[in-house]
N, C-alpha and C. Protein backbone atom coordinates (compact mmCIF):
# COMPACT_ATOMS: atom_id res chain seq x y z
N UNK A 1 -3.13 -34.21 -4.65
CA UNK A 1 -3.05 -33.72 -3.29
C UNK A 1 -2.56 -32.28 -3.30
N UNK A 2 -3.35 -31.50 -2.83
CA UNK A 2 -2.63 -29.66 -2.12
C UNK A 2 -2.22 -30.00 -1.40
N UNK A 3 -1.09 -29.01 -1.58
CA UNK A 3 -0.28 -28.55 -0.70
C UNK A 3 -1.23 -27.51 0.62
N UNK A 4 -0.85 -27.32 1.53
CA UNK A 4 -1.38 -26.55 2.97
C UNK A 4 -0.49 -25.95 3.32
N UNK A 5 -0.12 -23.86 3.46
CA UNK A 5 0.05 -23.53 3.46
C UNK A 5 -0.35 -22.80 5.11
N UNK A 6 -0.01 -22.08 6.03
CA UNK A 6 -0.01 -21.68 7.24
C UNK A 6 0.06 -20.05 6.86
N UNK A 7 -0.36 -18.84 6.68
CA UNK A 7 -0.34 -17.68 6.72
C UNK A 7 0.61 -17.14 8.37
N UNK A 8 1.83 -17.08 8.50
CA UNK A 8 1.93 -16.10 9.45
C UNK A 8 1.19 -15.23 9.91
N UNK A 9 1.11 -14.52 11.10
CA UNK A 9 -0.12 -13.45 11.56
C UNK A 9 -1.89 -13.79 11.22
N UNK A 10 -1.76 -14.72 10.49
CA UNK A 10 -3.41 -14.54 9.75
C UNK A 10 -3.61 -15.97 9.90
N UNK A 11 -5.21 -16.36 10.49
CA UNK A 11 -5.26 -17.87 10.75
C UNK A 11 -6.42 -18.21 9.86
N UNK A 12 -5.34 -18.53 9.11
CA UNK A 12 -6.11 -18.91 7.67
C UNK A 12 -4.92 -19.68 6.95
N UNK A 13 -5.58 -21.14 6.17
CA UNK A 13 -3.99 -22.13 5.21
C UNK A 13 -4.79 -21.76 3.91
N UNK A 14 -3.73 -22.12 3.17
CA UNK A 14 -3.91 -21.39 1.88
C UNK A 14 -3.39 -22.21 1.22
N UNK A 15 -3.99 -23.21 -0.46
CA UNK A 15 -3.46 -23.97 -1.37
C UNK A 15 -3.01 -23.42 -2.38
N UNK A 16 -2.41 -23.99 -3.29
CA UNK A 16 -1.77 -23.60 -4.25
C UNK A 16 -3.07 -23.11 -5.42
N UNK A 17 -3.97 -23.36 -4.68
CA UNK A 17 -5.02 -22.72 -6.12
C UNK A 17 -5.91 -21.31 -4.91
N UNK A 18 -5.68 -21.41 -3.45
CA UNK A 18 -5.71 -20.12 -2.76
C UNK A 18 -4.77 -18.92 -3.23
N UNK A 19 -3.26 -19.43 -3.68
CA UNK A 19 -2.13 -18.43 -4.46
C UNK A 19 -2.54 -18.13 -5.42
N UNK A 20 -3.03 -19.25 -6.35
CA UNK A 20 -3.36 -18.74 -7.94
C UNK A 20 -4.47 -17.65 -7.82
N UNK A 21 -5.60 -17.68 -7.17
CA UNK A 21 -6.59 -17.11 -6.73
C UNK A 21 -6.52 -15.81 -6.66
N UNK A 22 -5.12 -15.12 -5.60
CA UNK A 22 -4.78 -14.49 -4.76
C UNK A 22 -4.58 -13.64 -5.82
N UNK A 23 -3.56 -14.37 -6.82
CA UNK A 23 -2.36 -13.44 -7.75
C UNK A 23 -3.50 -13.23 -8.79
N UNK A 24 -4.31 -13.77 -9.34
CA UNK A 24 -6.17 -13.28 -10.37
C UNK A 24 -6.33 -12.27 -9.78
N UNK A 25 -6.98 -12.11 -8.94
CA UNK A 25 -7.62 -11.25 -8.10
C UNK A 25 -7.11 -10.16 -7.93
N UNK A 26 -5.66 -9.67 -7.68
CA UNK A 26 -4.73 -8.85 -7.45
C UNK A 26 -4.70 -8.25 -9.08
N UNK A 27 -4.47 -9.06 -9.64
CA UNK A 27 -4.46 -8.60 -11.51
C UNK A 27 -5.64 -8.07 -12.25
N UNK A 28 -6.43 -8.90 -11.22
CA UNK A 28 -8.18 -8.09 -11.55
C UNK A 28 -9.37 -8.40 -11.18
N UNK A 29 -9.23 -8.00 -9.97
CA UNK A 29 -10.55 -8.10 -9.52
C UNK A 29 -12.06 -7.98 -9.65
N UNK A 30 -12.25 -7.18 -11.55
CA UNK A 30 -13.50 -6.95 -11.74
C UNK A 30 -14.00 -7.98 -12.66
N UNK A 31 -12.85 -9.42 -12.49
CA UNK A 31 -13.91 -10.27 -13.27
C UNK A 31 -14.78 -11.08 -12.39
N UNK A 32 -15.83 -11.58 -13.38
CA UNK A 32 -16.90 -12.74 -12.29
C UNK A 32 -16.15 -13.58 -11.89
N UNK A 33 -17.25 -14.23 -11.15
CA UNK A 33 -16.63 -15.66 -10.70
C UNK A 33 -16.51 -16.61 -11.39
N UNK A 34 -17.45 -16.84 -12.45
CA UNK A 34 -16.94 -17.75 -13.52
C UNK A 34 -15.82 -17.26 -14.04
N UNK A 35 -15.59 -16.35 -14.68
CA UNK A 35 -14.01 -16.21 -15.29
C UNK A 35 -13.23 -16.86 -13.96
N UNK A 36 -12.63 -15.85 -12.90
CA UNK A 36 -12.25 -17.06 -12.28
C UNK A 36 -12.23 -18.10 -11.38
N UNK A 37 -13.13 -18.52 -11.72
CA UNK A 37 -12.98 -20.28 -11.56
C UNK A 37 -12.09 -20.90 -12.57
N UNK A 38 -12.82 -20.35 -13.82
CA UNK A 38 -12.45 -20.94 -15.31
C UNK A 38 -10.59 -20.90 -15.34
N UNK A 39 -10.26 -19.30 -14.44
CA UNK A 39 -8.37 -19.52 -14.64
C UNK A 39 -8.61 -20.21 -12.80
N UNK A 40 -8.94 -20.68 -12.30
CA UNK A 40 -7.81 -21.54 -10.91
C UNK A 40 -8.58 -22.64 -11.17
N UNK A 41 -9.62 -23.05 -11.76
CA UNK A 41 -10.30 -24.37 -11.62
C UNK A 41 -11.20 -24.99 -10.77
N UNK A 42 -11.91 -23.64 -10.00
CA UNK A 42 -13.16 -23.95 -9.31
C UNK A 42 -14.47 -23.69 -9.92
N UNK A 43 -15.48 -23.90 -9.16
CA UNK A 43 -16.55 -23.25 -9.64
C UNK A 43 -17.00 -21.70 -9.04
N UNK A 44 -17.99 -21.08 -9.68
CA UNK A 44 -18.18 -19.71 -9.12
C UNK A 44 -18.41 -19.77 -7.56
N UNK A 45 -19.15 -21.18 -6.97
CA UNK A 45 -19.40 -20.60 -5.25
C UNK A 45 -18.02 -20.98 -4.86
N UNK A 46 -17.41 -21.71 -5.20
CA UNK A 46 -16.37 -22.02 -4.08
C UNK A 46 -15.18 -20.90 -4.64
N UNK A 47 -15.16 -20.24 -5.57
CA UNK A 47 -14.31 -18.69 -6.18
C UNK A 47 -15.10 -17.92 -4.94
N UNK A 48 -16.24 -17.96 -4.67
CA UNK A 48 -16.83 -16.59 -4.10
C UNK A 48 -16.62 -17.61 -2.24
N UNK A 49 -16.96 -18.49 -1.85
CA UNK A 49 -16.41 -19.23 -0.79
C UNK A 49 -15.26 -18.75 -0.74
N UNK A 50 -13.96 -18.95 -0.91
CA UNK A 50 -12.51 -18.76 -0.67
C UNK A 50 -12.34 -17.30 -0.82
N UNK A 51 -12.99 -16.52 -1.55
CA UNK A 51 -12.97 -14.74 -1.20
C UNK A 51 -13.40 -14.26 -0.46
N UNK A 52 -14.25 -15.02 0.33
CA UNK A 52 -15.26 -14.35 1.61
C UNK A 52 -14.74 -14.66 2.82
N UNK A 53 -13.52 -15.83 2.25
CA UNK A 53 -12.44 -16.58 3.43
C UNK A 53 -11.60 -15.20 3.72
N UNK A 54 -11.30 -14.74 2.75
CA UNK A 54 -9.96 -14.20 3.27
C UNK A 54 -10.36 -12.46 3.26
N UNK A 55 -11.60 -12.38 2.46
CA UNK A 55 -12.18 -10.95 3.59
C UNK A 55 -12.35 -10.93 4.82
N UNK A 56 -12.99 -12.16 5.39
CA UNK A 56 -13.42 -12.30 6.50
C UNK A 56 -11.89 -12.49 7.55
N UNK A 57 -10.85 -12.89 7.09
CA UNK A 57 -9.20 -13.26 7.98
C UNK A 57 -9.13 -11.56 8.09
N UNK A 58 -9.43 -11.12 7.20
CA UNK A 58 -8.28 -9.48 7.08
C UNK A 58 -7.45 -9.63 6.18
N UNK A 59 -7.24 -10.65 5.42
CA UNK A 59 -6.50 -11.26 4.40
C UNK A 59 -6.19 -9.83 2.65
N UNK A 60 -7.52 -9.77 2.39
CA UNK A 60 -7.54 -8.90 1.51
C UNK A 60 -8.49 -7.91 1.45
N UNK A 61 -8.79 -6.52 1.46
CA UNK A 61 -9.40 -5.20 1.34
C UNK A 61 -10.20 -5.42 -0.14
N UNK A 62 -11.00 -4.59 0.08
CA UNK A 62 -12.00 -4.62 -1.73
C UNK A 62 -11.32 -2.64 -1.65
N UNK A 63 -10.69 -2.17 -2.22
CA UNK A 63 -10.80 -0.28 -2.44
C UNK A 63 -10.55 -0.30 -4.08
N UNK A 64 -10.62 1.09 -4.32
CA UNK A 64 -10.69 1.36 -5.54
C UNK A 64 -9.81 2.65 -5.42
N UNK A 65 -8.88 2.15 -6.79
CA UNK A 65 -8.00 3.52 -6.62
C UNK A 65 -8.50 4.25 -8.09
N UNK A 66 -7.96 5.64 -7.88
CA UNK A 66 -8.06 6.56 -8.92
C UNK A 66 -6.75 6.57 -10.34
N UNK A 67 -6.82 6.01 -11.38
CA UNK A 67 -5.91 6.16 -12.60
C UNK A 67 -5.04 7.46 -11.86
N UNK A 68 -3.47 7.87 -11.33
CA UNK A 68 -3.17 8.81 -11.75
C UNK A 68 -3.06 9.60 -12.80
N UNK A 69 -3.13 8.89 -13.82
CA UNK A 69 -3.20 9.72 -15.47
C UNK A 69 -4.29 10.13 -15.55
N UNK A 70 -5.54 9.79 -14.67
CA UNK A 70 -6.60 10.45 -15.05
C UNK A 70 -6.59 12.23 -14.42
N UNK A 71 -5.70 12.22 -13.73
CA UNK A 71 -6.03 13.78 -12.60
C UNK A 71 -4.57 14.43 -12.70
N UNK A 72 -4.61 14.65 -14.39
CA UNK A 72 -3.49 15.46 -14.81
C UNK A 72 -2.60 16.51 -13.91
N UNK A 73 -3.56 17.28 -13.05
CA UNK A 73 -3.37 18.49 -12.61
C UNK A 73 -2.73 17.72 -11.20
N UNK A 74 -2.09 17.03 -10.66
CA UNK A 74 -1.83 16.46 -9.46
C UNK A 74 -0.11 16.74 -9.31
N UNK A 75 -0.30 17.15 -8.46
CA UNK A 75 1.50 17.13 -7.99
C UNK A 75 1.98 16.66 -7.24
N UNK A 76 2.96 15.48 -7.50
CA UNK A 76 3.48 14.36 -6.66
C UNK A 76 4.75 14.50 -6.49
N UNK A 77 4.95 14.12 -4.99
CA UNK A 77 6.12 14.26 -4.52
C UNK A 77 7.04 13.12 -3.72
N UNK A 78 8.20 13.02 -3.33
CA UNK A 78 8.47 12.15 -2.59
C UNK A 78 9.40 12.61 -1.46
N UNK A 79 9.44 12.88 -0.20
CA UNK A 79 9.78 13.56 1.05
C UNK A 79 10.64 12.53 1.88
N UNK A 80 11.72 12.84 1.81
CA UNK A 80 13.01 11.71 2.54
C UNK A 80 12.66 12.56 3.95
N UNK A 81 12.70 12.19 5.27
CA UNK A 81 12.99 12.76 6.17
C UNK A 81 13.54 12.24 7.10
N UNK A 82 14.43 13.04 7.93
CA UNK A 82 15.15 12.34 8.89
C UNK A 82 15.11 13.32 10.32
N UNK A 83 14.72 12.54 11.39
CA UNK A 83 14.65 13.28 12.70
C UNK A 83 15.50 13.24 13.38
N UNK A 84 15.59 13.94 14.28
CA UNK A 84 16.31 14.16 15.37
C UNK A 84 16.28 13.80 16.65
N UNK A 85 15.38 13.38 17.10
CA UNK A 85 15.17 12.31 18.27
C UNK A 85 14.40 10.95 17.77
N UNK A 86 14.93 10.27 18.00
CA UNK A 86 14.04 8.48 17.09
C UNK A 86 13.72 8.19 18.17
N UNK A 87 13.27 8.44 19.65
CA UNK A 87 12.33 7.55 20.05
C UNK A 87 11.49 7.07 19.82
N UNK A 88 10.86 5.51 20.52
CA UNK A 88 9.18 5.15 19.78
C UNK A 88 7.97 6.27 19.93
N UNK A 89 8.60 6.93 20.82
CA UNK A 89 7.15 8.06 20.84
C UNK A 89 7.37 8.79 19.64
N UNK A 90 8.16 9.65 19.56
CA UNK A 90 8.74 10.57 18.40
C UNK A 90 8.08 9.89 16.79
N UNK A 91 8.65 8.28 16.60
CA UNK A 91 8.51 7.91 15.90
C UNK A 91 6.90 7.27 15.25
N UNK A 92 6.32 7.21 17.00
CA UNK A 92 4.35 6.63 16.99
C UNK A 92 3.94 8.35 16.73
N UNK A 93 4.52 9.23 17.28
CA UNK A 93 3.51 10.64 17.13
C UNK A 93 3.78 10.90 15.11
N UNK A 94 5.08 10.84 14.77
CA UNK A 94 5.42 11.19 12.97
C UNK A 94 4.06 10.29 12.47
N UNK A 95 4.10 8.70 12.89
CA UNK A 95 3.55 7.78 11.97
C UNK A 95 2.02 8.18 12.15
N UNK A 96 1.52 8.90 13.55
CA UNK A 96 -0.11 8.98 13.50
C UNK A 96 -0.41 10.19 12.46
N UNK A 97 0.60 11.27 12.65
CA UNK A 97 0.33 12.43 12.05
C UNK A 97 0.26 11.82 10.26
N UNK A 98 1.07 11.19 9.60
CA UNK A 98 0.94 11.14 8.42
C UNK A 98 -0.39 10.40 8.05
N UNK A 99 -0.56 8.84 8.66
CA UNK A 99 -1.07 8.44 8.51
C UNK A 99 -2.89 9.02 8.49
N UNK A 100 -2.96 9.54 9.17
CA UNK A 100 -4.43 10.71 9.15
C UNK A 100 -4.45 11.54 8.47
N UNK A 101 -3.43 11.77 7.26
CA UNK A 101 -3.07 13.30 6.03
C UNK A 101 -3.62 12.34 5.49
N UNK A 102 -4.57 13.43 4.40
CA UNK A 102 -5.06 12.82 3.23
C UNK A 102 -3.99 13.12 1.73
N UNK A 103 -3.26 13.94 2.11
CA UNK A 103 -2.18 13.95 1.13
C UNK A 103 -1.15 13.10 1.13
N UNK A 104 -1.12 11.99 2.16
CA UNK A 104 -0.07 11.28 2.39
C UNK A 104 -0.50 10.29 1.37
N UNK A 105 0.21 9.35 0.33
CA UNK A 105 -0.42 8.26 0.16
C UNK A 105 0.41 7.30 0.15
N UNK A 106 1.83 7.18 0.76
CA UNK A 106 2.30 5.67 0.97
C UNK A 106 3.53 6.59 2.05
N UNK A 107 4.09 6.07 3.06
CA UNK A 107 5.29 5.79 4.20
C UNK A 107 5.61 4.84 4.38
N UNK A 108 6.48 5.45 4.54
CA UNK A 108 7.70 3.96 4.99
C UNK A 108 8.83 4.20 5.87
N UNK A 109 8.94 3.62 6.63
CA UNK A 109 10.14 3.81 7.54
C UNK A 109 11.45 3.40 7.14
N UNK A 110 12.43 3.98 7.03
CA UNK A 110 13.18 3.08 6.25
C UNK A 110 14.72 3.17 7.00
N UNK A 111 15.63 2.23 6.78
CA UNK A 111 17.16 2.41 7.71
C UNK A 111 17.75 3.14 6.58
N UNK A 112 19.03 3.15 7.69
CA UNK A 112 19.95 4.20 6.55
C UNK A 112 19.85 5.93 6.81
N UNK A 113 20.31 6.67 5.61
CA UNK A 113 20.46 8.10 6.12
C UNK A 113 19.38 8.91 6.22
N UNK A 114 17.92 8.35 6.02
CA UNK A 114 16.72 8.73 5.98
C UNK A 114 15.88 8.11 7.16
N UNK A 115 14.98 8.66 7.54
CA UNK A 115 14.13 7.71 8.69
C UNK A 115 13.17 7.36 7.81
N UNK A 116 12.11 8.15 6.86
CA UNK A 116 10.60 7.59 6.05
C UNK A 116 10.70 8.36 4.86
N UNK A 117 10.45 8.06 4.17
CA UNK A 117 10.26 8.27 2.81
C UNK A 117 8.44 8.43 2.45
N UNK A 118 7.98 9.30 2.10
CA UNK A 118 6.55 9.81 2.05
C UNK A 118 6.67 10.39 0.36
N UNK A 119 5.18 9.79 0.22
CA UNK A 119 4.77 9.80 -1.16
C UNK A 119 3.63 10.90 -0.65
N UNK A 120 3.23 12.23 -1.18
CA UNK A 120 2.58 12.50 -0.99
C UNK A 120 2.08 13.53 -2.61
N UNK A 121 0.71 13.72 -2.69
CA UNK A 121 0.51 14.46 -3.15
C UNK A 121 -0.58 15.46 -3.19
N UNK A 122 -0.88 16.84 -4.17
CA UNK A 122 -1.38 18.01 -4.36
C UNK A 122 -1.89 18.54 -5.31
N UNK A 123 -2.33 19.61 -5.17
CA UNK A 123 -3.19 20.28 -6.65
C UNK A 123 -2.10 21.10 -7.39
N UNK A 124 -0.75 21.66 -6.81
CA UNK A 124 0.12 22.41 -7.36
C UNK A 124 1.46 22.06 -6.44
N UNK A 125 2.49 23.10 -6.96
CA UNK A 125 3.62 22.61 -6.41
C UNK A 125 3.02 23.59 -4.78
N UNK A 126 2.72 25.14 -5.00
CA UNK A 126 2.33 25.95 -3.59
C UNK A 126 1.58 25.21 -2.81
N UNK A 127 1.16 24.59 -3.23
CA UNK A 127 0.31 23.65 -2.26
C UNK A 127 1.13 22.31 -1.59
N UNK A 128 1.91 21.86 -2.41
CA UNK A 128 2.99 20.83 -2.19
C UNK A 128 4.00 21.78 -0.79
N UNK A 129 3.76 22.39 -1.07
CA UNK A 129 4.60 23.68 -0.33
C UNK A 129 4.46 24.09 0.73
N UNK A 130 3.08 24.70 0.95
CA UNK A 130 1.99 24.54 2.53
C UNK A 130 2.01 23.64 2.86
N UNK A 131 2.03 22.38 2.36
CA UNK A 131 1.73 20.62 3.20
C UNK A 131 3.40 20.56 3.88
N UNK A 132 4.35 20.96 2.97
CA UNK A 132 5.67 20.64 3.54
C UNK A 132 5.73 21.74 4.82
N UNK A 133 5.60 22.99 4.92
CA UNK A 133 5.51 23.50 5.76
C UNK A 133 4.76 22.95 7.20
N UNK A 134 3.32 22.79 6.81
CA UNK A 134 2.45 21.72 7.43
C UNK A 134 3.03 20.66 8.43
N UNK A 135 3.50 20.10 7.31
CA UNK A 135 3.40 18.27 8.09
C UNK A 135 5.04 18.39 8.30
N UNK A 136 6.14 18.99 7.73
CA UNK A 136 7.37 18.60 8.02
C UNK A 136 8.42 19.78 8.74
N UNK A 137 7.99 21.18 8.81
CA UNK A 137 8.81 22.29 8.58
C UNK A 137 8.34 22.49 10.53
N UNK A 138 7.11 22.39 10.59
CA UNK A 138 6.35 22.92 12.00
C UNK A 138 6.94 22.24 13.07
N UNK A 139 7.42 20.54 12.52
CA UNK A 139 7.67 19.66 13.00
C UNK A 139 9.26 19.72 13.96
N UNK A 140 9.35 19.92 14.97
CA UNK A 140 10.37 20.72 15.86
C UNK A 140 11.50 19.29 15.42
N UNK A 141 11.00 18.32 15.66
CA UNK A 141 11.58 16.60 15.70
C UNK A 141 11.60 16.20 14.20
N UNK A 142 11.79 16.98 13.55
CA UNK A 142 12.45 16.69 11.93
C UNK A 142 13.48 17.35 11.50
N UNK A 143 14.93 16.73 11.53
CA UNK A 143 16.13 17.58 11.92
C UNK A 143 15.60 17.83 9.64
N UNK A 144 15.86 16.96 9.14
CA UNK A 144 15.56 17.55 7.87
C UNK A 144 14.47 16.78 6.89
N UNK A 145 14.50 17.35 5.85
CA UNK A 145 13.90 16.66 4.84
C UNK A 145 13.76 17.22 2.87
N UNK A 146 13.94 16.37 2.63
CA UNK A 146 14.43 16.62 1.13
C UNK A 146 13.33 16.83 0.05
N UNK A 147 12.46 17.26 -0.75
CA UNK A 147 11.60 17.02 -1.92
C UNK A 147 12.02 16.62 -2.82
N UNK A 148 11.66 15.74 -3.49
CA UNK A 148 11.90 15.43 -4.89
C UNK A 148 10.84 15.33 -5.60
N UNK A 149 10.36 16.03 -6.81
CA UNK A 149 9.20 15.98 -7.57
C UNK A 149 8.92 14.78 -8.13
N UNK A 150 7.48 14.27 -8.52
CA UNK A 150 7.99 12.92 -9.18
C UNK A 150 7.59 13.51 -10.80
N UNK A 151 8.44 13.59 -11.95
CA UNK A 151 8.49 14.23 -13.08
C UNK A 151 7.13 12.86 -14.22
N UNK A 152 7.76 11.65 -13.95
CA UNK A 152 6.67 10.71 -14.34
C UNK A 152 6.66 9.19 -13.34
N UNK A 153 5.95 8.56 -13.68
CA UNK A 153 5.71 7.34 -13.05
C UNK A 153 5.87 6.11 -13.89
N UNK A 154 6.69 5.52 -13.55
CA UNK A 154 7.53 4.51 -14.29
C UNK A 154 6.76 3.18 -14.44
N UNK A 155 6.75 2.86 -12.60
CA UNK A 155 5.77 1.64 -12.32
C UNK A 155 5.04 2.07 -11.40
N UNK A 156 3.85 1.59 -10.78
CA UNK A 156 3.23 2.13 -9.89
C UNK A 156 2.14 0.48 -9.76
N UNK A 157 2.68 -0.61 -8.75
CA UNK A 157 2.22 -1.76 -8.58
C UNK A 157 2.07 -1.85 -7.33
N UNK A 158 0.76 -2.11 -6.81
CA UNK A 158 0.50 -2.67 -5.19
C UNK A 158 0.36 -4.02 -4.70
N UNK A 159 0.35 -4.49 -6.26
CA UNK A 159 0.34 -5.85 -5.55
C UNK A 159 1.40 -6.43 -5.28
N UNK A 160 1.07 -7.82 -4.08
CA UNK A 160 2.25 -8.33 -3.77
C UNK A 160 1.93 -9.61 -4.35
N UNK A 161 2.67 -10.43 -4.53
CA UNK A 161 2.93 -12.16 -5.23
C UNK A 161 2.64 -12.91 -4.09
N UNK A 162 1.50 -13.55 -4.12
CA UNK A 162 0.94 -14.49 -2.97
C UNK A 162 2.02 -15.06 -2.58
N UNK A 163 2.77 -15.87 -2.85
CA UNK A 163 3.68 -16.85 -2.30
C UNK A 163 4.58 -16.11 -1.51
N UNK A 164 4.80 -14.67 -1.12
CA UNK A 164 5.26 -13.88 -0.17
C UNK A 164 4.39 -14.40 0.96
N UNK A 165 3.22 -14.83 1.07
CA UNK A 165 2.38 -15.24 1.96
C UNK A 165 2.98 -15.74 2.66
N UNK A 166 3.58 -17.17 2.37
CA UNK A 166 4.30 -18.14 2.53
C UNK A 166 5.65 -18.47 3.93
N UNK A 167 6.32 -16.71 3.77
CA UNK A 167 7.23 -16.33 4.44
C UNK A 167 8.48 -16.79 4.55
């Protein structure tokens, strides 16, 4: 007997071989469907059935990211900032503006002595430099904000562990 699982926000249940599935897939998505079937124990349609489940919820995205080690010449940064008026407007106008930068590539809002923390990056540091000017300096409602270079990358993991699903 499975277990039946309830997704918060997403109306879709999920078994313990939907998790196993989840956490394959997340680890590597460029194998067939026979491989996995062969690791959760289905066959290839019902592997490709239960993936078309949870494209179709909003459940999981298909993108493709770029190796950072492949684009040597990249300059990455990480931007603490903290404003000076936190209203929700203040705070919906910061989140549209980043979110539409193509140099932005992860925010976060965060508590504490910082409001968001922004990963962003560039072709050089002058350029890291114009974007800060850009997106944080112009910005009347950003009492400050800090750079920190990122010198290397330690871990760099997007996935999350299905059973976070769970809640």
């Amino acid at each position: 007997m499975t277990q039946q699982f309830c997704v918060p926000g997403i109306r879709l249940q999920l078994d313990e071989i939907d998790l196993r599935l989840l956490d394959e897939l997340q680890a590597d998505a460029d194998r067939t469907l026979r491989e996995l079937g062969e690791l959760v124990g289905l066959s290839p349609s019902a592997v490709q059935r239960r993936i078309q489940r949870y494209k179709n919820s909003g459940l999981i995205r298909t993108v493709a990211r770029i190796a950072p080690e492949q684009a040597p010449q990249v300059t990455r940064a990480v931007v603490l900032l903290s404003l000076a008026d936190e209203s929700v407007e203040h705070h919906r106008r910061l989140a549209d503006t980043l979110r539409a930068h193509p140099a932005v590539q992860q925010c976060f809002l965060l508590s504490g002595r910082y409001d968001y923390a922004v990963l962003v990056s560039a072709a050089s540091i002058p350029e890291l430099r114009d974007l800060g000017n850009e997106l944080f300096k112009s910005d009347d409602n950003i009492r400050r904000y800090d750079t920190m270079f990122v010198l290397d990358s330690v871990k760099e993991e997007l996935a999350l562990p299905a059973r976070l699903l769970l809640g």
